[in-house]
C-alpha atoms as a PDB file:
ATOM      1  CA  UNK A   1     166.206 -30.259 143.362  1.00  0.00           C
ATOM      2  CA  UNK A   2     167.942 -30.548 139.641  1.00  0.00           C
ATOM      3  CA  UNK A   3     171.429 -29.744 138.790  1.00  0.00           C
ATOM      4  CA  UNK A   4     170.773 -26.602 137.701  1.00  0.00           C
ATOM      5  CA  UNK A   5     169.090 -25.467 140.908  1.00  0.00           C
ATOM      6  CA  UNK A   6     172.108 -26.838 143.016  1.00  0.00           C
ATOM      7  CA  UNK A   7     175.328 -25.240 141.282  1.00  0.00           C
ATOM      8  CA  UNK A   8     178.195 -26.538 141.424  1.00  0.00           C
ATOM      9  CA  UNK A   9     178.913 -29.430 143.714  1.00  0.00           C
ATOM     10  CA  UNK A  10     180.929 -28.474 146.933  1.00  0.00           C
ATOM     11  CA  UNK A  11     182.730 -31.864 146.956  1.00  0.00           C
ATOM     12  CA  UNK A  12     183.687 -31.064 143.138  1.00  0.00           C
ATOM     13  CA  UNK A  13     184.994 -27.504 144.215  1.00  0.00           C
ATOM     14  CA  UNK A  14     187.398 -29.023 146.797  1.00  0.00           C
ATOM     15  CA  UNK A  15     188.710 -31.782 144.951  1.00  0.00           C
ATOM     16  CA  UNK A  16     191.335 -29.678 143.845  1.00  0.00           C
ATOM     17  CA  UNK A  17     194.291 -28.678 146.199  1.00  0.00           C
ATOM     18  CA  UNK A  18     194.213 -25.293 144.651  1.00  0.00           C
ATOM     19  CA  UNK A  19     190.886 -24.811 145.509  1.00  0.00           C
ATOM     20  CA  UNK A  20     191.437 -25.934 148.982  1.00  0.00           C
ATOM     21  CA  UNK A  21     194.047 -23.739 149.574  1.00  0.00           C
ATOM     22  CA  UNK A  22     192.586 -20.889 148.292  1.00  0.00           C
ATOM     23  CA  UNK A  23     189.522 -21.605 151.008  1.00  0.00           C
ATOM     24  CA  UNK A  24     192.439 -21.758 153.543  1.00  0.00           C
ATOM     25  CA  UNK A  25     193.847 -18.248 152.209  1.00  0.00           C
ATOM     26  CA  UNK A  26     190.486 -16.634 152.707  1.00  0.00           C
ATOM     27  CA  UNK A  27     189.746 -18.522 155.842  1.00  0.00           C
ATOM     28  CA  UNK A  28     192.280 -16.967 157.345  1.00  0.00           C
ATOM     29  CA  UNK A  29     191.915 -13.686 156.154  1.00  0.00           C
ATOM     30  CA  UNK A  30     188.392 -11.403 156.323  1.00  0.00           C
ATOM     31  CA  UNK A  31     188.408 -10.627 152.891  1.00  0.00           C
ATOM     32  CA  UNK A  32     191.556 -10.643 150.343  1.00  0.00           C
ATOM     33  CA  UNK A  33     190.992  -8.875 146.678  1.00  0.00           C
ATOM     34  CA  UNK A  34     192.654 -10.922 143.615  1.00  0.00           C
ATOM     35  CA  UNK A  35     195.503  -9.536 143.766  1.00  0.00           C
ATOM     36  CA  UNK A  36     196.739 -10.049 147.105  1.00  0.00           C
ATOM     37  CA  UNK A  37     195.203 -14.209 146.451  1.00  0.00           C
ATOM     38  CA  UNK A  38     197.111 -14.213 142.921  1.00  0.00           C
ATOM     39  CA  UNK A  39     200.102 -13.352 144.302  1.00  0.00           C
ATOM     40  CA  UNK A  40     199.986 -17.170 146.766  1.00  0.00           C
ATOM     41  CA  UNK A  41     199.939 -18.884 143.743  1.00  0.00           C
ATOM     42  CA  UNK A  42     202.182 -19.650 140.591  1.00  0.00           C
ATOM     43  CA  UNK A  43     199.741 -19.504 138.641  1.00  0.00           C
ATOM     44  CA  UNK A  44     198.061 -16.498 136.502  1.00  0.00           C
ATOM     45  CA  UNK A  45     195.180 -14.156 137.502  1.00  0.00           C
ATOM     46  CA  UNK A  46     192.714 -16.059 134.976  1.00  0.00           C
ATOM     47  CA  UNK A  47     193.751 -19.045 136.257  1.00  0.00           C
ATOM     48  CA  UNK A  48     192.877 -18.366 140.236  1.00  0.00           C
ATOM     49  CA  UNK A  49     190.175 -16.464 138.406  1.00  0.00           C
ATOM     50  CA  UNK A  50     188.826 -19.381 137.418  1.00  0.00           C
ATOM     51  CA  UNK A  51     189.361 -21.702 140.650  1.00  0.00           C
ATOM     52  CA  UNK A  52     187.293 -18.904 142.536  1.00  0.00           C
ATOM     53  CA  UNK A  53     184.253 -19.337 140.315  1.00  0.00           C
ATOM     54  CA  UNK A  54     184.199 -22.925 140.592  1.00  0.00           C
ATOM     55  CA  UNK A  55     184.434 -22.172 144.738  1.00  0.00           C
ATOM     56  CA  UNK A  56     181.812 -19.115 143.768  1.00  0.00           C
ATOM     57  CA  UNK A  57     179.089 -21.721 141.922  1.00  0.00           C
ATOM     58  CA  UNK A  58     179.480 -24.284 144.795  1.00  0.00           C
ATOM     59  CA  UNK A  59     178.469 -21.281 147.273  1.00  0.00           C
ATOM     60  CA  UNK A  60     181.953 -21.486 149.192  1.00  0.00           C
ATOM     61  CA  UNK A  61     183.061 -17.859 148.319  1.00  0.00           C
ATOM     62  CA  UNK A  62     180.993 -14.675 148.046  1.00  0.00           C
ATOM     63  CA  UNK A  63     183.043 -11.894 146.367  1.00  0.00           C
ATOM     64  CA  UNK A  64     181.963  -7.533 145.920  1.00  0.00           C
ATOM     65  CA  UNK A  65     183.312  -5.055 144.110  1.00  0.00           C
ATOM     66  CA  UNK A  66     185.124  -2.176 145.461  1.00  0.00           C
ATOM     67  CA  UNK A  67     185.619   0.192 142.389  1.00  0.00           C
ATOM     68  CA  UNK A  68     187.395  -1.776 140.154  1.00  0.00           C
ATOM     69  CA  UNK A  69     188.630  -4.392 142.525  1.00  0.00           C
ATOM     70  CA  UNK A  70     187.259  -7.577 143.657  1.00  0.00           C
ATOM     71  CA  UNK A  71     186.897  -8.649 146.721  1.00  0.00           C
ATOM     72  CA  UNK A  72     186.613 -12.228 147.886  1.00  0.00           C
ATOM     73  CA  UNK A  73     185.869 -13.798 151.280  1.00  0.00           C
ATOM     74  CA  UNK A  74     184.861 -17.487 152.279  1.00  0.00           C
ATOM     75  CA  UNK A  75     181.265 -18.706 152.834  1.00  0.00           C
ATOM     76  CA  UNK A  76     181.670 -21.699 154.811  1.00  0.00           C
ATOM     77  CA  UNK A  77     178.021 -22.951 155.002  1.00  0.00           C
ATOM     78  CA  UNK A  78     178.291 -24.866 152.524  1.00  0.00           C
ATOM     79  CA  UNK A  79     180.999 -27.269 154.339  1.00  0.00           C
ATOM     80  CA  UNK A  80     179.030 -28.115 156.603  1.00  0.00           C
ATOM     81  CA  UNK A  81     177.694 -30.769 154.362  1.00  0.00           C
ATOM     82  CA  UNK A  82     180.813 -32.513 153.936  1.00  0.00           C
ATOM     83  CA  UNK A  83     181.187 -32.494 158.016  1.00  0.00           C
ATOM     84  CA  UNK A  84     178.387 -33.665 158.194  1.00  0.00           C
ATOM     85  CA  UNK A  85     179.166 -37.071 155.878  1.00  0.00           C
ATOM     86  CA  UNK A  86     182.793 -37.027 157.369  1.00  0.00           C
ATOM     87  CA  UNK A  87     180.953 -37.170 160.804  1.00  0.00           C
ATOM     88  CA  UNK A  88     179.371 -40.622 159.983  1.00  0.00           C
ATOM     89  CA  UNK A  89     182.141 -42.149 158.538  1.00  0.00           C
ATOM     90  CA  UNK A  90     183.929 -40.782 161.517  1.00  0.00           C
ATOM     91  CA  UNK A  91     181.632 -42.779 164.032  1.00  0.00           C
ATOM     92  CA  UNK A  92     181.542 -46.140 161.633  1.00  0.00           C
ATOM     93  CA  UNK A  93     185.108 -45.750 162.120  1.00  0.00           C
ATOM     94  CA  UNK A  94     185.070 -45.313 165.915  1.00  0.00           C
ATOM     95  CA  UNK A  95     182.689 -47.926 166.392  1.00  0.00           C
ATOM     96  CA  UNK A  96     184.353 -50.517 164.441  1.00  0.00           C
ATOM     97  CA  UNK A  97     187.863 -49.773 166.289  1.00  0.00           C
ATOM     98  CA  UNK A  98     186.198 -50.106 169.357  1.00  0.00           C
ATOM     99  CA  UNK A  99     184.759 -54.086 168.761  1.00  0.00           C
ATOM    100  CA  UNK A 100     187.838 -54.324 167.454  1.00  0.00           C
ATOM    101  CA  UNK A 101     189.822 -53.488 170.583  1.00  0.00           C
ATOM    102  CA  UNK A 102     187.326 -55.744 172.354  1.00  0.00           C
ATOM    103  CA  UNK A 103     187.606 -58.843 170.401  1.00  0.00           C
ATOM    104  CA  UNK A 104     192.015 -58.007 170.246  1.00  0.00           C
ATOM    105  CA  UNK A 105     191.316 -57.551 174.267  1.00  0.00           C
ATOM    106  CA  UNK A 106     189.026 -60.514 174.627  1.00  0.00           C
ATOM    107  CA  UNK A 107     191.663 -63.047 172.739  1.00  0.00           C
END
């Protein structure tokens, strides 16, 4: 699959603490139009405008219009690739505490 075909990379789309806590906003909400998500930040509307197409090309928010408001929830599919790499770093990890505490244990 090229670039082009993937949008926006989901690891790219949560680098930024913005972004993150704008998935935590709409987490934690069902759905939340701009305004209501504009007001959170200090920041402009174009600016978290902006933030939530970067989230919208990675596939982590989905967004409808309700007359002339816009609507955004979270689409959280996408995350599950980064649990799933965080899950194997998470077991290196284990594992190598583990022979650690052994050879600490053993000595």
């Amino acid at each position: 699959m090229n670039e082009k075909d993937q949008g926006r990379d989901v690891y790219v789309a949560i680098a930024d603490p913005t972004r993150r806590k704008l998935l935590r906003l709409l987490a934690e909400a069902d759905e939340l139009p701009l305004y209501k998500i504009t007001s959170q930040f200090q920041m402009g509307r174009t600016a978290v405008s902006k933030h939530l197409a970067i989230l919208k090309e990675a596939g982590l928010v989905l967004d409808r219009k309700v007359g002339r408001e816009t609507r955004y929830r979270i689409n959280a599919t996408p995350l599950r690739e980064i649990k799933d790499w965080v899950s194997f770093y998470e077991k290196f990890w284990t594992d190598n505490v583990a022979m650690l505490k052994n050879i600490l244990e053993e000595e």
